[in-house]
C-alpha atoms as a PDB file:
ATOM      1  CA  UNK A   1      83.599  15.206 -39.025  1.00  0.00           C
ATOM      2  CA  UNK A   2      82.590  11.679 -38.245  1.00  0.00           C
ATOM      3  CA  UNK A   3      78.903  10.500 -39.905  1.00  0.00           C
ATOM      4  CA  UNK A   4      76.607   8.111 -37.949  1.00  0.00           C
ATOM      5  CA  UNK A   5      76.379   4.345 -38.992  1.00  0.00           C
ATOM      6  CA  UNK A   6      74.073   3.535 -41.215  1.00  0.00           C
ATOM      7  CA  UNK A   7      71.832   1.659 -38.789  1.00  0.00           C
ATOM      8  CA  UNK A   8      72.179   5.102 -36.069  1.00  0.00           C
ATOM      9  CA  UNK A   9      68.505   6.540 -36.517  1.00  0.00           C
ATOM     10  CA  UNK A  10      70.488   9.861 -36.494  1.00  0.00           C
ATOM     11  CA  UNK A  11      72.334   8.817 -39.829  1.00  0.00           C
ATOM     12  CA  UNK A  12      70.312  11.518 -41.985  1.00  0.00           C
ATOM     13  CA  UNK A  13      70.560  14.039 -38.919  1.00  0.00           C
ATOM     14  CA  UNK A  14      73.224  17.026 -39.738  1.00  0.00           C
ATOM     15  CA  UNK A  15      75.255  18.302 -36.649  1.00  0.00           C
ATOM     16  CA  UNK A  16      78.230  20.425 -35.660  1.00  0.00           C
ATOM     17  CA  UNK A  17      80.950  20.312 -33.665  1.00  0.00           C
ATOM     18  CA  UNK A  18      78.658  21.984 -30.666  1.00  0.00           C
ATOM     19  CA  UNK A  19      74.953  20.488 -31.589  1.00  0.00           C
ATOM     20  CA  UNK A  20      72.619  17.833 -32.839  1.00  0.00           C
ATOM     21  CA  UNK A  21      70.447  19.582 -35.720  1.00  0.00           C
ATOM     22  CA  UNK A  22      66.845  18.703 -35.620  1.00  0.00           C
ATOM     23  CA  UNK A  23      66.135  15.293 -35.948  1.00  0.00           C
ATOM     24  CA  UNK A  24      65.484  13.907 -39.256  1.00  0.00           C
ATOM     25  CA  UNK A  25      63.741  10.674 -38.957  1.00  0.00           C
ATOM     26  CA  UNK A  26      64.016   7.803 -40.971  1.00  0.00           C
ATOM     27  CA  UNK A  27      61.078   6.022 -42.358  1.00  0.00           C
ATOM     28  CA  UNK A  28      60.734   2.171 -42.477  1.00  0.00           C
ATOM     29  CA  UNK A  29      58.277   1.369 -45.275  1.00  0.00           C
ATOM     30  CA  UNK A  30      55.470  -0.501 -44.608  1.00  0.00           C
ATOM     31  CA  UNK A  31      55.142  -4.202 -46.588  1.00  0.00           C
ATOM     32  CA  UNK A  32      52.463  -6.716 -46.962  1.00  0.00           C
ATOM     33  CA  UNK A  33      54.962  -8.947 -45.269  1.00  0.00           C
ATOM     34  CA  UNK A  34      55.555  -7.290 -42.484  1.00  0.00           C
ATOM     35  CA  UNK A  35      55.170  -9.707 -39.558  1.00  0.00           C
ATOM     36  CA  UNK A  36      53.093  -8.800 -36.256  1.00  0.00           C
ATOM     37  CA  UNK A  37      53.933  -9.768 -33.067  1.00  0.00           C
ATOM     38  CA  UNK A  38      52.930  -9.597 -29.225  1.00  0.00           C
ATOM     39  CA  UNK A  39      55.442  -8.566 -27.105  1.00  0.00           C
ATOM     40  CA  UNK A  40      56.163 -11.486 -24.373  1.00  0.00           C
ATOM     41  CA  UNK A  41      57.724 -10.915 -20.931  1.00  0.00           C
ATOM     42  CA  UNK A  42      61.061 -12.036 -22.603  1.00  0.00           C
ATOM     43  CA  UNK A  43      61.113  -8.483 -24.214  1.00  0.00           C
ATOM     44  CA  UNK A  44      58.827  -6.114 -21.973  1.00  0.00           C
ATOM     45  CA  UNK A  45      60.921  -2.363 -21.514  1.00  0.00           C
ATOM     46  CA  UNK A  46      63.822  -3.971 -23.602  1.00  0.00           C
ATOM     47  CA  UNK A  47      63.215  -3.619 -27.702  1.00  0.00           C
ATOM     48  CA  UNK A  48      67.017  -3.875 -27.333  1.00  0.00           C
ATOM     49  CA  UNK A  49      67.011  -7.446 -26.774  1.00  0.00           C
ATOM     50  CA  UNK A  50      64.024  -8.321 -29.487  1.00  0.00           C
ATOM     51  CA  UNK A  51      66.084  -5.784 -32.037  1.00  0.00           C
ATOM     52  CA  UNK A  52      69.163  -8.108 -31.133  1.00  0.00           C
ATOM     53  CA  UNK A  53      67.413 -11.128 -31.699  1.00  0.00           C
ATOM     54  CA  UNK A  54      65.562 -10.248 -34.990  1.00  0.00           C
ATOM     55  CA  UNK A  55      68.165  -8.761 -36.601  1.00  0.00           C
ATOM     56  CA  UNK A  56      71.540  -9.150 -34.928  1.00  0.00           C
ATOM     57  CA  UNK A  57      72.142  -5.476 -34.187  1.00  0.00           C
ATOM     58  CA  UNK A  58      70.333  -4.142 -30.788  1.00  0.00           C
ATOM     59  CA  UNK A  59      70.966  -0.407 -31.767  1.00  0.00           C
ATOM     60  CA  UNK A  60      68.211  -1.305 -33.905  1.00  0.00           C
ATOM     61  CA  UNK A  61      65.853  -1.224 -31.446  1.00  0.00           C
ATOM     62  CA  UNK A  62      64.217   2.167 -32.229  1.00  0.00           C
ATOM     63  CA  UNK A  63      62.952   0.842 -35.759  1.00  0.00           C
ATOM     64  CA  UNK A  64      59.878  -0.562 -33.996  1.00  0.00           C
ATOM     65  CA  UNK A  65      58.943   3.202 -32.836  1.00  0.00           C
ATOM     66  CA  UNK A  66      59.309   4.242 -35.977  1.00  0.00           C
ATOM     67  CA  UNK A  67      57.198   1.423 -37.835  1.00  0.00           C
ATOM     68  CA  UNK A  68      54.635   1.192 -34.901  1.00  0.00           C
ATOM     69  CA  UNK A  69      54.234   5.068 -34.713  1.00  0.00           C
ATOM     70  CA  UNK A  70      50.845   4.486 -33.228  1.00  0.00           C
ATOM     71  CA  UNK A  71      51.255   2.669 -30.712  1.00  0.00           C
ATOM     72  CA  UNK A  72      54.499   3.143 -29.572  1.00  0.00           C
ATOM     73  CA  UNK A  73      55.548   6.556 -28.752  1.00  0.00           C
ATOM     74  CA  UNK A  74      57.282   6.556 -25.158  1.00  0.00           C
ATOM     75  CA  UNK A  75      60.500   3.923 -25.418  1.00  0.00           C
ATOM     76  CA  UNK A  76      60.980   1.901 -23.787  1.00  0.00           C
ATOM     77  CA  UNK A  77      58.338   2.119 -21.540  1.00  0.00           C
ATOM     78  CA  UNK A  78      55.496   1.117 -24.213  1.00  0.00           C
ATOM     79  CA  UNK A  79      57.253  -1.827 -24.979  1.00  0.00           C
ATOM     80  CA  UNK A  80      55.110  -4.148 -22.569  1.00  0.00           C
ATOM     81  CA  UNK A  81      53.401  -7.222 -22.589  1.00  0.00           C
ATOM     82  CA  UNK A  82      50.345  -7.712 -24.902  1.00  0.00           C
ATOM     83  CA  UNK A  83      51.393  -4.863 -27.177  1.00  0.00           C
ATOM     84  CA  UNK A  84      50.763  -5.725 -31.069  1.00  0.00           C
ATOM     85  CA  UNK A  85      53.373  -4.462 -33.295  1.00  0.00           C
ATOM     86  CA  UNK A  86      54.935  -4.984 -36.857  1.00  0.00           C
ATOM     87  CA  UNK A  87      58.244  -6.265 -37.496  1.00  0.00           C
ATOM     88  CA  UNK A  88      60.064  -5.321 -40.457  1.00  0.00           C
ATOM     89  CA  UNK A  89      61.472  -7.682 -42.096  1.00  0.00           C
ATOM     90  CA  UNK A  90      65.432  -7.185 -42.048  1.00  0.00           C
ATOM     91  CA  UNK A  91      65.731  -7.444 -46.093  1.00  0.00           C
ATOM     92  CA  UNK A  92      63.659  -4.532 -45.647  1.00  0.00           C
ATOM     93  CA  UNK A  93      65.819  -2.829 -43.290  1.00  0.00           C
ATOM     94  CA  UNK A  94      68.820  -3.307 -45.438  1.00  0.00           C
ATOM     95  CA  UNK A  95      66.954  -1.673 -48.171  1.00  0.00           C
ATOM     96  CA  UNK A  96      65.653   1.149 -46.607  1.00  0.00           C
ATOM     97  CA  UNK A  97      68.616   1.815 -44.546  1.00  0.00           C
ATOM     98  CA  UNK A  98      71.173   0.829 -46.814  1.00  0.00           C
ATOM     99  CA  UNK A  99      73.506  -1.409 -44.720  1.00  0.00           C
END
């Protein structure tokens, strides 16, 4: 049975060959260095595209939800203009996600 890649956020999640199991998520530790940012019209509705451009890798996107638990909660459609989130750095990502 095929794994997910290491950057999936369904890489710790167990399945079968009919189901997903319950979804284990994967925690991206806060640091003192995390940066913040506004989102800009450039990446309103599309953490894709800012996931891409941070880090290289779009499927990335859904670290944001899960370092900005509150305050973003509904992807994509919190990811609008004027919203003030933390960016993980991506030395942290490769830590914590091990890629």
């Amino acid at each position: 049975m095929a794994q997910y890649d290491a950057t999936s956020p369904y890489f710790e999640t167990t399945y079968s060959q009919f189901f997903l199991d319950t979804m284990v998520n994967r925690p991206i530790p806060k640091e003192s260095d995390d940066l913040t940012f506004t989102i800009n019209i450039t990446y309103q509705y599309r953490p894709d595209l800012l996931a891409f451009d941070l880090y290289g890798i779009a499927g990335l996107w859904w670290v944001f939800y899960q370092r900005n638990p509150n305050t973003l909660q509904a992807p994509p459609m919190d990811f609008k203009v004027g919203t003030l989130i933390y960016l993980p750095k991506l030395s942290t990502l490769k830590s914590a996600l091990g890629f």
